[in-house]
PDB file of N, CA and C in Angstrom:
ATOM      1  N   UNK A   1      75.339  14.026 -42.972  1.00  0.00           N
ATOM      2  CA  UNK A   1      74.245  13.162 -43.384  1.00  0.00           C
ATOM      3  C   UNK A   1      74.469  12.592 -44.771  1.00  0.00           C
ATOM      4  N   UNK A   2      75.350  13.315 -45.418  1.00  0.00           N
ATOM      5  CA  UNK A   2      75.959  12.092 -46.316  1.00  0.00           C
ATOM      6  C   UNK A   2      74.595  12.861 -47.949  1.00  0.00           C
ATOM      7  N   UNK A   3      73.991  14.091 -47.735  1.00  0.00           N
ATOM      8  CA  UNK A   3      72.644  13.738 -48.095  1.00  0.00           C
ATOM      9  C   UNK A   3      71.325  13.056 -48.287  1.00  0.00           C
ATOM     10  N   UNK A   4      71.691  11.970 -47.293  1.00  0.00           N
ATOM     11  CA  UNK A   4      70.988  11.169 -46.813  1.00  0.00           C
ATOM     12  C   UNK A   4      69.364  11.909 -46.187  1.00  0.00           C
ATOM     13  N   UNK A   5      68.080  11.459 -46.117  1.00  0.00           N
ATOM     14  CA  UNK A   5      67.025  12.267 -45.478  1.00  0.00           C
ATOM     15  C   UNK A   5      67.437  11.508 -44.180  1.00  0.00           C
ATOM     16  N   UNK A   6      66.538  12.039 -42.659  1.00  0.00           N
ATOM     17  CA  UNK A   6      65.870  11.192 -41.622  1.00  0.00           C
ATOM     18  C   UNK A   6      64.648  10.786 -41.615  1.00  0.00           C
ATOM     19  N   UNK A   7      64.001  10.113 -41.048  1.00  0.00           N
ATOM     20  CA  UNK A   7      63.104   9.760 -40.461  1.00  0.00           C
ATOM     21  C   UNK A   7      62.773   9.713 -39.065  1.00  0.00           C
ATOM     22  N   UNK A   8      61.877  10.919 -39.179  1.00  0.00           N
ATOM     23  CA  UNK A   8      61.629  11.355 -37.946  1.00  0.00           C
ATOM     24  C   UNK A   8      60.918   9.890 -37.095  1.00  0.00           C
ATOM     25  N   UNK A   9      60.289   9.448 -37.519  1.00  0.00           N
ATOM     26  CA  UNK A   9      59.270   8.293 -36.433  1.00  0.00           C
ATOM     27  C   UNK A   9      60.677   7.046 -36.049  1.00  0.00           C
ATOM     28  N   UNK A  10      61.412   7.029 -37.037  1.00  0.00           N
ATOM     29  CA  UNK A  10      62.108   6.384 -36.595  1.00  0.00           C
ATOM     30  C   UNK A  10      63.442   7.070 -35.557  1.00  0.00           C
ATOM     31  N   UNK A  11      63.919   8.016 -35.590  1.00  0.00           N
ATOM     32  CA  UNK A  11      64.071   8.724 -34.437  1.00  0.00           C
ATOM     33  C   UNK A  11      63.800   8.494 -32.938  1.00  0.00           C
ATOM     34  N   UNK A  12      62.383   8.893 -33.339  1.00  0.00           N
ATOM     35  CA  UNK A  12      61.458   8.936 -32.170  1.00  0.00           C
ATOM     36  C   UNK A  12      61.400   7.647 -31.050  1.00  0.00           C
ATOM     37  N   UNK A  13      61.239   6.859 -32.329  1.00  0.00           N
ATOM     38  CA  UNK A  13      61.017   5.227 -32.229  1.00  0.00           C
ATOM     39  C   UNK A  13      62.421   5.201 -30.859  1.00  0.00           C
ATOM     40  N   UNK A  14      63.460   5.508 -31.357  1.00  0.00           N
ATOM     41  CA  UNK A  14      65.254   4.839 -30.875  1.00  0.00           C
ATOM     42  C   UNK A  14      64.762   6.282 -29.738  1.00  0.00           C
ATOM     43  N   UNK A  15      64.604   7.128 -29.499  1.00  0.00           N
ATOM     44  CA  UNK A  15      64.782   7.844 -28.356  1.00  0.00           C
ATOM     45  C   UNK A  15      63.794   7.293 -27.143  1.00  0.00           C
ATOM     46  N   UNK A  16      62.921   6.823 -28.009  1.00  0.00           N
ATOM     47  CA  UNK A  16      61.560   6.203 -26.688  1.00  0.00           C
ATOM     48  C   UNK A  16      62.209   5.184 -26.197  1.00  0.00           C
ATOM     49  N   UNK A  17      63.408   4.150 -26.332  1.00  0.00           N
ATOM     50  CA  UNK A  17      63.873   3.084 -25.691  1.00  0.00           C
ATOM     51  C   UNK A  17      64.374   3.455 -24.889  1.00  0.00           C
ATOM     52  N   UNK A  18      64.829   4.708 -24.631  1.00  0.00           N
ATOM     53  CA  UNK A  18      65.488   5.156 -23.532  1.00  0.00           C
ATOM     54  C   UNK A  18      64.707   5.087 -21.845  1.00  0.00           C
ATOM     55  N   UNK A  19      63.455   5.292 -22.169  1.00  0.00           N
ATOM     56  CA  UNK A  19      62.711   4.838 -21.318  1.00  0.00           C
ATOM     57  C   UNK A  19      62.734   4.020 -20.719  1.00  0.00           C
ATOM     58  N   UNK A  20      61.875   3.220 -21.585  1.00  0.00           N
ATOM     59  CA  UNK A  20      61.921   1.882 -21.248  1.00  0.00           C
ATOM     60  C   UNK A  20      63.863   1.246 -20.557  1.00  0.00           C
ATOM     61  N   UNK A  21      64.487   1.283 -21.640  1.00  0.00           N
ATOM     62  CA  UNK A  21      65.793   1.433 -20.842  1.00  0.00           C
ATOM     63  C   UNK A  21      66.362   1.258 -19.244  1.00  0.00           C
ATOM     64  N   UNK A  22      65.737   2.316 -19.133  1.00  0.00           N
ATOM     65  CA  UNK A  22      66.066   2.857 -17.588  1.00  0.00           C
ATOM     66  C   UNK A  22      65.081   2.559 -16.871  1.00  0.00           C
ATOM     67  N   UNK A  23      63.686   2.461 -17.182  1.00  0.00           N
ATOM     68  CA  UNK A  23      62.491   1.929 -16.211  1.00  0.00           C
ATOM     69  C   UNK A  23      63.103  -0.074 -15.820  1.00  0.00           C
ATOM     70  N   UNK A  24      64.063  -0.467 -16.955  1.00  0.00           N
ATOM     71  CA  UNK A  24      64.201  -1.802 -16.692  1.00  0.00           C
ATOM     72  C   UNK A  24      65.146  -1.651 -15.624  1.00  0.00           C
ATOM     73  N   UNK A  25      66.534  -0.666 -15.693  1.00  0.00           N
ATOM     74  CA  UNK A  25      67.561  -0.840 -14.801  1.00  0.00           C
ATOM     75  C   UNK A  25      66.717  -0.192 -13.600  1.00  0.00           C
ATOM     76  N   UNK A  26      66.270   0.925 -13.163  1.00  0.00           N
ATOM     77  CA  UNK A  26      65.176   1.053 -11.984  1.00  0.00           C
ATOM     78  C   UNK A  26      64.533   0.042 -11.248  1.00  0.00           C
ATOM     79  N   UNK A  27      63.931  -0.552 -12.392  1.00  0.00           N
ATOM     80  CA  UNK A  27      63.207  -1.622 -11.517  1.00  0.00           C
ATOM     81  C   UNK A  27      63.971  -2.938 -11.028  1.00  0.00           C
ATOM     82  N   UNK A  28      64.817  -3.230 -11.763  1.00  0.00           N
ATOM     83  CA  UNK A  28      66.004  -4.485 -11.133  1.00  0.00           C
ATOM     84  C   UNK A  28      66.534  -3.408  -9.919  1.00  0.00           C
ATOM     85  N   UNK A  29      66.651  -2.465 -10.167  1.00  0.00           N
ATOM     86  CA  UNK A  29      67.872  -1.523  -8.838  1.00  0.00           C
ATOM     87  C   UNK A  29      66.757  -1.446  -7.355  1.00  0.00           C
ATOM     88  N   UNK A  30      65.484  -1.066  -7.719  1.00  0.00           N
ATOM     89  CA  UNK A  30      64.805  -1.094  -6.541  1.00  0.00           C
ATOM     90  C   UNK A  30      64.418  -2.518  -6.095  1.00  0.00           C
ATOM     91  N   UNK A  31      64.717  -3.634  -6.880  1.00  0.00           N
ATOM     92  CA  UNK A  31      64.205  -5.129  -6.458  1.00  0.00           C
ATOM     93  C   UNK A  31      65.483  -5.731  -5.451  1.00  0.00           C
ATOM     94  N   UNK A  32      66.773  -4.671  -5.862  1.00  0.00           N
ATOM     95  CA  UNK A  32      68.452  -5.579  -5.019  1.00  0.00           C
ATOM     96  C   UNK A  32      68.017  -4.612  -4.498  1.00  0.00           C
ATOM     97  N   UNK A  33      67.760  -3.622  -4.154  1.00  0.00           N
ATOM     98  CA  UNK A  33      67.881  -2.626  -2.709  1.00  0.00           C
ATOM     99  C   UNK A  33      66.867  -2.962  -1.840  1.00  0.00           C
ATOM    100  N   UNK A  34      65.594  -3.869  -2.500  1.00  0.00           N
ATOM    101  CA  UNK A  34      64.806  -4.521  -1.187  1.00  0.00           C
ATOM    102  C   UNK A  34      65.099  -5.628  -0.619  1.00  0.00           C
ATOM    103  N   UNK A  35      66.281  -6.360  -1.220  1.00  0.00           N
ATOM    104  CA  UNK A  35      66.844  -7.359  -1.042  1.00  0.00           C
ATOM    105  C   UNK A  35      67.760  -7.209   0.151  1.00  0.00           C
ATOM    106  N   UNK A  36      68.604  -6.233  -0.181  1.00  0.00           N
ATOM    107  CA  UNK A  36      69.934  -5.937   0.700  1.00  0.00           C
ATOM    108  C   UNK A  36      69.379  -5.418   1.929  1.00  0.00           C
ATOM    109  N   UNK A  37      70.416  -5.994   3.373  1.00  0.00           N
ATOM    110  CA  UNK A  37      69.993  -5.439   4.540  1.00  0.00           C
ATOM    111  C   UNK A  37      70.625  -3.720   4.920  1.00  0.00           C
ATOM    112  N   UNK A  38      71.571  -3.637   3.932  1.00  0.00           N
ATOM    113  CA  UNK A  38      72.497  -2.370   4.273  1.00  0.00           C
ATOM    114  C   UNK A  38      72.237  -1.716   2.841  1.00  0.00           C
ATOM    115  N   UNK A  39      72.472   0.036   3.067  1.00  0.00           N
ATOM    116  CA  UNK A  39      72.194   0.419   2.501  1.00  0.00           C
ATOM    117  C   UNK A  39      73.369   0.825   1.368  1.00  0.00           C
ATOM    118  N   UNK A  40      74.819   0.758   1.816  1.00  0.00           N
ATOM    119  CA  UNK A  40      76.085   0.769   0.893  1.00  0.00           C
ATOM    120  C   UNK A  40      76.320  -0.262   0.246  1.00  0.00           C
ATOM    121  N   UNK A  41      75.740  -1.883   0.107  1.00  0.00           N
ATOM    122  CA  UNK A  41      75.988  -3.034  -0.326  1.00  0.00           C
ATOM    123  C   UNK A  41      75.106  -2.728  -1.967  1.00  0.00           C
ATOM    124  N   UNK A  42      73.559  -2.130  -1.728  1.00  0.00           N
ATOM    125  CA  UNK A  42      73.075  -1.693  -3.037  1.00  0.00           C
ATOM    126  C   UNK A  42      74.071  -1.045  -3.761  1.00  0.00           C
ATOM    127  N   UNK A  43      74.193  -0.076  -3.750  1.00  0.00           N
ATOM    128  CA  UNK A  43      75.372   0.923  -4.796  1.00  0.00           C
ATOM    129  C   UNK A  43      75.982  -0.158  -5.764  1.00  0.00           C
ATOM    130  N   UNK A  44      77.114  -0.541  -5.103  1.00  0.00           N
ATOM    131  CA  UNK A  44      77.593  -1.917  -5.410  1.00  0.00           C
ATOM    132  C   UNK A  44      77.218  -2.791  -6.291  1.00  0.00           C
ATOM    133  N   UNK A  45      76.165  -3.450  -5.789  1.00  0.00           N
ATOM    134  CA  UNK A  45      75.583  -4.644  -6.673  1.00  0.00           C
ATOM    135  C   UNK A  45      74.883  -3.969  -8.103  1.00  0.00           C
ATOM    136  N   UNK A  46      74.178  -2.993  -7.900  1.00  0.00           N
ATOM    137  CA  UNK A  46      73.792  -1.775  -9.026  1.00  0.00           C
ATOM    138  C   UNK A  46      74.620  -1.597  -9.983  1.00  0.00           C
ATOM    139  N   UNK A  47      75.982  -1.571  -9.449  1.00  0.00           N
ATOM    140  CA  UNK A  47      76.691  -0.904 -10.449  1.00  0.00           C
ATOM    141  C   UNK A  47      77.670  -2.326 -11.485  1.00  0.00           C
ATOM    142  N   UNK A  48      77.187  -3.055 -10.435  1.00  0.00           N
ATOM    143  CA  UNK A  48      78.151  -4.400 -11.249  1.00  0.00           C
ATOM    144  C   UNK A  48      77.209  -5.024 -11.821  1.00  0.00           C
ATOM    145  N   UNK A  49      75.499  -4.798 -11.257  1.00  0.00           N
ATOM    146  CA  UNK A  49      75.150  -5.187 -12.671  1.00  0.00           C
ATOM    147  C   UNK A  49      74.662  -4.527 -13.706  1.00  0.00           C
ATOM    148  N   UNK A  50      74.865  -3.183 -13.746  1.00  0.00           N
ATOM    149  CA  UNK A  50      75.041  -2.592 -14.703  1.00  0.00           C
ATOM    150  C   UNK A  50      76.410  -2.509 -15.490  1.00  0.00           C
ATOM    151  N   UNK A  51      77.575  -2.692 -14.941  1.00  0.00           N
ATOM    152  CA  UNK A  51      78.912  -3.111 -16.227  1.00  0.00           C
ATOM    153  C   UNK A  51      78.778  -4.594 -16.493  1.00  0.00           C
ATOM    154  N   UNK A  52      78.080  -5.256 -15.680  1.00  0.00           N
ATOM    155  CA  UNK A  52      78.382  -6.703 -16.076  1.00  0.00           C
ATOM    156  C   UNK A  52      77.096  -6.986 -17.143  1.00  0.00           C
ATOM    157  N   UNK A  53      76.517  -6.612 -17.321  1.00  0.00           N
ATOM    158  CA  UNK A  53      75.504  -6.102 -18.654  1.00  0.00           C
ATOM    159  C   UNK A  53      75.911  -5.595 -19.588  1.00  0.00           C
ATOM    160  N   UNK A  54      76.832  -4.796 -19.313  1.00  0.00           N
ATOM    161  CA  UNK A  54      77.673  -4.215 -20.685  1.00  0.00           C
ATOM    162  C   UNK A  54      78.438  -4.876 -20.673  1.00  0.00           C
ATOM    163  N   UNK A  55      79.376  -5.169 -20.484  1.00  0.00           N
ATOM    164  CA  UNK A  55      80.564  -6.362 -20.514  1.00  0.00           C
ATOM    165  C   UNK A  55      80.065  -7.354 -21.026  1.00  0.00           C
ATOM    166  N   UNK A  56      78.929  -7.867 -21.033  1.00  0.00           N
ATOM    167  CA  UNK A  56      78.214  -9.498 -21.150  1.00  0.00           C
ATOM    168  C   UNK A  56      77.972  -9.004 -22.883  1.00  0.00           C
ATOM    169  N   UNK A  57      77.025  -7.632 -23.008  1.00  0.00           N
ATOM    170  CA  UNK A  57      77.134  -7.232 -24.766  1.00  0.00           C
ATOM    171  C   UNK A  57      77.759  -7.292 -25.325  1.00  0.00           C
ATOM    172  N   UNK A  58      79.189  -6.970 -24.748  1.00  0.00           N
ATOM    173  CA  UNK A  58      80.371  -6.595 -25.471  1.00  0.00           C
ATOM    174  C   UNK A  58      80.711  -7.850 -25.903  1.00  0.00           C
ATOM    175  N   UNK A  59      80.940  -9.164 -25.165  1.00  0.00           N
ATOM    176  CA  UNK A  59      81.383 -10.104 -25.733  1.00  0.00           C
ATOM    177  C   UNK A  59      80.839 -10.952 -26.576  1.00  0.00           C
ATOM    178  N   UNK A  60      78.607 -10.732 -26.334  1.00  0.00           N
ATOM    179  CA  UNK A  60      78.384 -10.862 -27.226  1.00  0.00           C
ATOM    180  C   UNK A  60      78.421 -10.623 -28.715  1.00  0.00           C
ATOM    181  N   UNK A  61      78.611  -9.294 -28.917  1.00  0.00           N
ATOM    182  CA  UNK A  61      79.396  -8.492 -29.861  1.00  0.00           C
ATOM    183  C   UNK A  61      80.391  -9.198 -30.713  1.00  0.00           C
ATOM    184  N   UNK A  62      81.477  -9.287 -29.861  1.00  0.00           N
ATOM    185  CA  UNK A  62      82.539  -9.977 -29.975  1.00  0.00           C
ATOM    186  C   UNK A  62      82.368 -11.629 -30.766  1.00  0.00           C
ATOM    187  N   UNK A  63      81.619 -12.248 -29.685  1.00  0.00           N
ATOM    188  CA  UNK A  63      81.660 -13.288 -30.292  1.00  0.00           C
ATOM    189  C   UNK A  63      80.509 -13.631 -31.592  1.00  0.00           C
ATOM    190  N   UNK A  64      79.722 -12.632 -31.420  1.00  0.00           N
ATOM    191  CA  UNK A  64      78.603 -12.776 -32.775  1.00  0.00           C
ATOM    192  C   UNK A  64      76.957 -13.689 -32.097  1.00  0.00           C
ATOM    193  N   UNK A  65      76.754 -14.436 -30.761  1.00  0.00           N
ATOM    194  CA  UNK A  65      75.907 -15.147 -30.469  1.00  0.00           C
ATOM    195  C   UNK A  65      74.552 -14.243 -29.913  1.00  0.00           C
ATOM    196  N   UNK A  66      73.543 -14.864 -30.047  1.00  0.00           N
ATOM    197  CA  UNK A  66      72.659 -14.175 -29.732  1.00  0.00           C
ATOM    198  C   UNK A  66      71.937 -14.642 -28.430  1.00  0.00           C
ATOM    199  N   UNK A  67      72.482 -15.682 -27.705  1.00  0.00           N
ATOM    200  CA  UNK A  67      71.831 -16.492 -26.591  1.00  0.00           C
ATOM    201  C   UNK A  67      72.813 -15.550 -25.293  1.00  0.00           C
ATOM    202  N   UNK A  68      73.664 -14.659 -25.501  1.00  0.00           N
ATOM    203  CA  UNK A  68      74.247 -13.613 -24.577  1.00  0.00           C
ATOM    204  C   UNK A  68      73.328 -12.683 -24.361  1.00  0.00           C
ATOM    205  N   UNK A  69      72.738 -11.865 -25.944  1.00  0.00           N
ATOM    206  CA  UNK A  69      72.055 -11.094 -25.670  1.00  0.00           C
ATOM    207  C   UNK A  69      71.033 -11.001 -24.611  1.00  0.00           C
ATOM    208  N   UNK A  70      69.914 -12.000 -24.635  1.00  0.00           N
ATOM    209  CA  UNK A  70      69.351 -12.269 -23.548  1.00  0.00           C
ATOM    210  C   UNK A  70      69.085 -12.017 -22.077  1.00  0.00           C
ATOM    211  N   UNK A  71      70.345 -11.972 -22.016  1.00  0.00           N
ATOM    212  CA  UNK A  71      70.658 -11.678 -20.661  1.00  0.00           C
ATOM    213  C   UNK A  71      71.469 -10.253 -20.199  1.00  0.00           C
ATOM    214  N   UNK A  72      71.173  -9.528 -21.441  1.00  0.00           N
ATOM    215  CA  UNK A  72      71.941  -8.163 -20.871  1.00  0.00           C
ATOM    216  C   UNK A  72      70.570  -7.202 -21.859  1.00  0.00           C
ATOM    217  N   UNK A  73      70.544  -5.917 -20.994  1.00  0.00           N
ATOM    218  CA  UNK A  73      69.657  -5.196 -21.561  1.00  0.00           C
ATOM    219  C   UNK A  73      69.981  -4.314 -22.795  1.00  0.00           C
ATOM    220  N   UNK A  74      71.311  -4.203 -22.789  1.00  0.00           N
ATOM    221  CA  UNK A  74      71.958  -3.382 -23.723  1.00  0.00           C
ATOM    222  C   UNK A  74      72.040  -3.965 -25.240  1.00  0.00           C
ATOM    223  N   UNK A  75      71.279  -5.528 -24.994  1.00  0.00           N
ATOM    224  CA  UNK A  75      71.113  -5.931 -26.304  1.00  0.00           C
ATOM    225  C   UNK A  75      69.672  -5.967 -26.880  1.00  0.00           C
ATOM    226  N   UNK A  76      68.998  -5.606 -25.964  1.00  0.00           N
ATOM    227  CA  UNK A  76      67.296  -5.301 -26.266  1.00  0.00           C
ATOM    228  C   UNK A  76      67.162  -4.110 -27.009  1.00  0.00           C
ATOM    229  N   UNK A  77      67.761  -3.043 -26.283  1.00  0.00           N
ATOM    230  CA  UNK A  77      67.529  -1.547 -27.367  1.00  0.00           C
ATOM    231  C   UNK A  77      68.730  -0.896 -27.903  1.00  0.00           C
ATOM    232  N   UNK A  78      69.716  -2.038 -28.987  1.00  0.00           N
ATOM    233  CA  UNK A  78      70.529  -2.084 -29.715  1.00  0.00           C
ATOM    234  C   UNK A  78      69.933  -0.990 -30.731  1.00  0.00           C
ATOM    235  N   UNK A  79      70.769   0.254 -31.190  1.00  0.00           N
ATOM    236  CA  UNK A  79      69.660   1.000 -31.791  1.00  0.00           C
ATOM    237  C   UNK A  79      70.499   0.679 -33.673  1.00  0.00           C
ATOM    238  N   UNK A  80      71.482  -0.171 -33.635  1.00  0.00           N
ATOM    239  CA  UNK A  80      71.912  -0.357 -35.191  1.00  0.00           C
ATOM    240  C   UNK A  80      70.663  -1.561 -35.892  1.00  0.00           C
ATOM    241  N   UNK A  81      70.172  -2.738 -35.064  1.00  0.00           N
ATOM    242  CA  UNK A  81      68.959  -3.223 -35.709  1.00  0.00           C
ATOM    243  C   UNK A  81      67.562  -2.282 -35.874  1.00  0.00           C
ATOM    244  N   UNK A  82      67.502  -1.616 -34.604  1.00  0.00           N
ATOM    245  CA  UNK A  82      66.636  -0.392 -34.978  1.00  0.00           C
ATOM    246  C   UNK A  82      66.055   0.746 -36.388  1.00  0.00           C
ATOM    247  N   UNK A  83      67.852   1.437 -36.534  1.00  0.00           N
ATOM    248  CA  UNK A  83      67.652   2.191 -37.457  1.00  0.00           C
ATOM    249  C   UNK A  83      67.454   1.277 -38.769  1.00  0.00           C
ATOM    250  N   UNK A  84      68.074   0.193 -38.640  1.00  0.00           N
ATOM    251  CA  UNK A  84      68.029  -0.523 -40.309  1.00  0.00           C
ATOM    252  C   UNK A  84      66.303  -0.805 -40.641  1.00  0.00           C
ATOM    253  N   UNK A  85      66.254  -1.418 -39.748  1.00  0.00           N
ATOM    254  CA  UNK A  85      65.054  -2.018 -39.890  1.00  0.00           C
ATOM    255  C   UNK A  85      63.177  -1.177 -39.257  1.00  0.00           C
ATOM    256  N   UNK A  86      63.888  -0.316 -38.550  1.00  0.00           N
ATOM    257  CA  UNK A  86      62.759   1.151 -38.361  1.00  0.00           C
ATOM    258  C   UNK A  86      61.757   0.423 -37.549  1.00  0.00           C
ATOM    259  N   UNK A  87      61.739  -0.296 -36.502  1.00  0.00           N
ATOM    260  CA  UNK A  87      60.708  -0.995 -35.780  1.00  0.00           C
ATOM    261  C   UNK A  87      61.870  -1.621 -34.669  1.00  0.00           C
ATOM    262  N   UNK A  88      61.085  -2.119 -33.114  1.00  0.00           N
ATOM    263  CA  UNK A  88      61.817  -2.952 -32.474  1.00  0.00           C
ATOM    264  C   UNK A  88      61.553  -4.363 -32.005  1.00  0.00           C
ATOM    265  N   UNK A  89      62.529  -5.093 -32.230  1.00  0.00           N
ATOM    266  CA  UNK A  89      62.415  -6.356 -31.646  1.00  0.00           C
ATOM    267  C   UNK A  89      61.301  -7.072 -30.473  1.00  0.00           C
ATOM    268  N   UNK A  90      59.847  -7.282 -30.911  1.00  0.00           N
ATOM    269  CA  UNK A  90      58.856  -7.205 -30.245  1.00  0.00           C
ATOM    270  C   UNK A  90      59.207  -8.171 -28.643  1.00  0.00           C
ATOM    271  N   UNK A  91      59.506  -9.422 -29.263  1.00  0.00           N
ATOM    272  CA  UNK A  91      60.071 -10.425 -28.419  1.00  0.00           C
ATOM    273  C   UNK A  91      60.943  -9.753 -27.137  1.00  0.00           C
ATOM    274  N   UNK A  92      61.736  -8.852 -27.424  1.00  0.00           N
ATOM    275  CA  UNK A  92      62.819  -8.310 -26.700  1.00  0.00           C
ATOM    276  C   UNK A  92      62.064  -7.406 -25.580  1.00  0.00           C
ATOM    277  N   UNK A  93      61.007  -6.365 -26.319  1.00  0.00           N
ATOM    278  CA  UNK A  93      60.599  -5.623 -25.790  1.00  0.00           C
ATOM    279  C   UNK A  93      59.545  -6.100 -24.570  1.00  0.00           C
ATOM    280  N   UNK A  94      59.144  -7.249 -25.266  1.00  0.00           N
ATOM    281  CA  UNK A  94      58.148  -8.095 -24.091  1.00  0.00           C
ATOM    282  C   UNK A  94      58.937  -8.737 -22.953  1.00  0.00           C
ATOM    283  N   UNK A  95      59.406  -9.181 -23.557  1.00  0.00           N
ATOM    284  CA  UNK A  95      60.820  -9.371 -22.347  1.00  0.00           C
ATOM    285  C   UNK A  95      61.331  -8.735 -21.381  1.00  0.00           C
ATOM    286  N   UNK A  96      61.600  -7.558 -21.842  1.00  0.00           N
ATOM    287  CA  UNK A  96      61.785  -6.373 -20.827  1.00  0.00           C
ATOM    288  C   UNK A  96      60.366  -5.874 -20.141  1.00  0.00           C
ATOM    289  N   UNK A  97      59.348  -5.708 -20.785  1.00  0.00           N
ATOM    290  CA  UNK A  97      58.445  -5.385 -19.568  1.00  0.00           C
ATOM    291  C   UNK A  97      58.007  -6.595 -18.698  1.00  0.00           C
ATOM    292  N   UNK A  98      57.939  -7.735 -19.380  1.00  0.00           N
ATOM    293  CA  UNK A  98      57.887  -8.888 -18.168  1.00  0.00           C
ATOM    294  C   UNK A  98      58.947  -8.470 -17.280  1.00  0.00           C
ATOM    295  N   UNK A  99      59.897  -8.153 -17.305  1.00  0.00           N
ATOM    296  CA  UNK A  99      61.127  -8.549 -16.429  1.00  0.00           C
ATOM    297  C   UNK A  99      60.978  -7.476 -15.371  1.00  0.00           C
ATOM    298  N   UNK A 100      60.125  -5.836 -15.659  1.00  0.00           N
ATOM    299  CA  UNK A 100      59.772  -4.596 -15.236  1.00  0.00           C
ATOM    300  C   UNK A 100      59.199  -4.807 -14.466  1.00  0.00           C
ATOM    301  N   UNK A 101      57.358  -5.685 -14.929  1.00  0.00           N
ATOM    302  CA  UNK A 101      56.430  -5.958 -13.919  1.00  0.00           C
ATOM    303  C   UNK A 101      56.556  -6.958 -12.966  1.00  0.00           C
ATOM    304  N   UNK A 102      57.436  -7.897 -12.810  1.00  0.00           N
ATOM    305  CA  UNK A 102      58.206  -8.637 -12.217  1.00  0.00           C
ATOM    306  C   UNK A 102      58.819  -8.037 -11.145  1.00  0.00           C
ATOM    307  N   UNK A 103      59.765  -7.181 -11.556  1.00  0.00           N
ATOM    308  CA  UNK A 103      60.581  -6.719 -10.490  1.00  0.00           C
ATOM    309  C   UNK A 103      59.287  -6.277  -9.173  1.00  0.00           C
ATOM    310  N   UNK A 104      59.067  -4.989 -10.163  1.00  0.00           N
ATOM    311  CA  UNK A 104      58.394  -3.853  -9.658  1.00  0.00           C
ATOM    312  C   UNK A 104      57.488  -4.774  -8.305  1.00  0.00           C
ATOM    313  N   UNK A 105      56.683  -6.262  -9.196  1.00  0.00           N
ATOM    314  CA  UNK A 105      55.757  -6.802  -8.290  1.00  0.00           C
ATOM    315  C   UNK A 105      56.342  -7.592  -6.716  1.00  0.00           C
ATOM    316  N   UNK A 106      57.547  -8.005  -7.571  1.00  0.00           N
ATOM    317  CA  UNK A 106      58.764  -8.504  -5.934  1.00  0.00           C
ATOM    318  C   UNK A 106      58.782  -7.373  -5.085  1.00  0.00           C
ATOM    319  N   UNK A 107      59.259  -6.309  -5.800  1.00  0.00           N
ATOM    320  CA  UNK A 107      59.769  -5.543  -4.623  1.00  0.00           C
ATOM    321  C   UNK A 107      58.562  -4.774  -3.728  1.00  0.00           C
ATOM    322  N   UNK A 108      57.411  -4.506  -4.049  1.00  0.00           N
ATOM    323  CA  UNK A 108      56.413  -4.730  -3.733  1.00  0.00           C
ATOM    324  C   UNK A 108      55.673  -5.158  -2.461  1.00  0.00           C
ATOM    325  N   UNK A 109      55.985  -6.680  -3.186  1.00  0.00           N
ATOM    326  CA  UNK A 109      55.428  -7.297  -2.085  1.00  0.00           C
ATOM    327  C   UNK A 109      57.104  -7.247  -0.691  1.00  0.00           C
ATOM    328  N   UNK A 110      57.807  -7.667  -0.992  1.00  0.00           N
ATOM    329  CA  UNK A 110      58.976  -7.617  -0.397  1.00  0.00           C
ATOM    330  C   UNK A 110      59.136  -6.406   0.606  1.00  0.00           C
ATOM    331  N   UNK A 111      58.747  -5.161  -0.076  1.00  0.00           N
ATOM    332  CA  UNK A 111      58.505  -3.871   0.822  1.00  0.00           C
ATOM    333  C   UNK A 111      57.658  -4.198   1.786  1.00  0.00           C
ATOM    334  N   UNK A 112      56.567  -4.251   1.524  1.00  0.00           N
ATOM    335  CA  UNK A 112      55.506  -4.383   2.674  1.00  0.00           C
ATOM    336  C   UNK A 112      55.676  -5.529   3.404  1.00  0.00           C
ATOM    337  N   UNK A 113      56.540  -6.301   3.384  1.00  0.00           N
ATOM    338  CA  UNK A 113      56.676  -7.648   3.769  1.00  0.00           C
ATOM    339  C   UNK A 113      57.714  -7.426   5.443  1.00  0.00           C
ATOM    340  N   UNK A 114      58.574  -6.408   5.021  1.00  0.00           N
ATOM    341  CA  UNK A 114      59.826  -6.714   5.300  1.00  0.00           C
ATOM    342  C   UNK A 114      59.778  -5.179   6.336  1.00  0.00           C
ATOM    343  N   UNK A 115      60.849  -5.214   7.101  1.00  0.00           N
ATOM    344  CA  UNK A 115      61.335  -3.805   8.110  1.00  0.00           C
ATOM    345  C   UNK A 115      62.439  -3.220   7.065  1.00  0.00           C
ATOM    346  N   UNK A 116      62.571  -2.284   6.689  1.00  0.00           N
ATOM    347  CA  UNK A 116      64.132  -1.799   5.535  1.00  0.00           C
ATOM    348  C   UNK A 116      65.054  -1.316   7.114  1.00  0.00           C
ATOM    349  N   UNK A 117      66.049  -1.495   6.792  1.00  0.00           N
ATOM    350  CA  UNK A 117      67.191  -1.028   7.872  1.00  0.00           C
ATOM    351  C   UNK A 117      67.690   0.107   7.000  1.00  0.00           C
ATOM    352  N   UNK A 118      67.970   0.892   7.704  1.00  0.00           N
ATOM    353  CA  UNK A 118      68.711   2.849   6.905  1.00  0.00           C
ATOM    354  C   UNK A 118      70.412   2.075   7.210  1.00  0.00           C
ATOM    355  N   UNK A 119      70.657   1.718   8.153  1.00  0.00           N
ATOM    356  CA  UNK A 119      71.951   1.449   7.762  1.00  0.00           C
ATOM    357  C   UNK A 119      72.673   0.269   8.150  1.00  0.00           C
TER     358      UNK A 119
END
């Protein structure tokens, strides 16, 4: 720690994104699995868009732009603007629960809409 103190709320703050986090990839994962007619084609699409989300950061990264971020979640609960600045990106965070209650509301209706095939 360098003798450095912590701050606990801010801690707290960067561990609670984890949530949210994963309630976003959940809810995109259950919106392509009501989509898909087979049940091995989900896995798949899940998992590519979860590296292609990281991959998409990375180059944002890389290239320094912020109109990448956008479109990958891994740039919403970036936890180095976090710790500096001890609060999160409100815009971002609204973003992500629009994008949550969204899903959640497709797949939803899409469920009850639809017959699911097991395989």
């Amino acid at each position: 720690s360098d003798g450095k103190t912590y701050d606990a709320s801010t801690i707290i703050l960067l561990l609670s994104t984890i949530m949210v986090f994963q309630l976003l990839f959940l809810s995109i994962g259950m919106f392509i699995s009501v989509l898909m007619r087979k049940v091995r084609s989900v896995l798949s699409f899940s998992l590519a868009l979860a590296f292609g989300t990281y991959i998409l950061n990375s180059i944002r990264a890389i290239v320094g732009g912020k109109l990448l971020g956008y479109f990958s979640p891994f740039y919403y609960f970036d936890p180095n603007p976090i710790l500096e600045k001890g609060s999160l990106n409100i815009a971002l965070l609204t973003l992500s629960g629009f994008v949550i209650i969204a899903s959640l509301a497709a797949t939803y209706i899409l469920y009850i809409r639809r017959d699911i095939y097991s395989l």
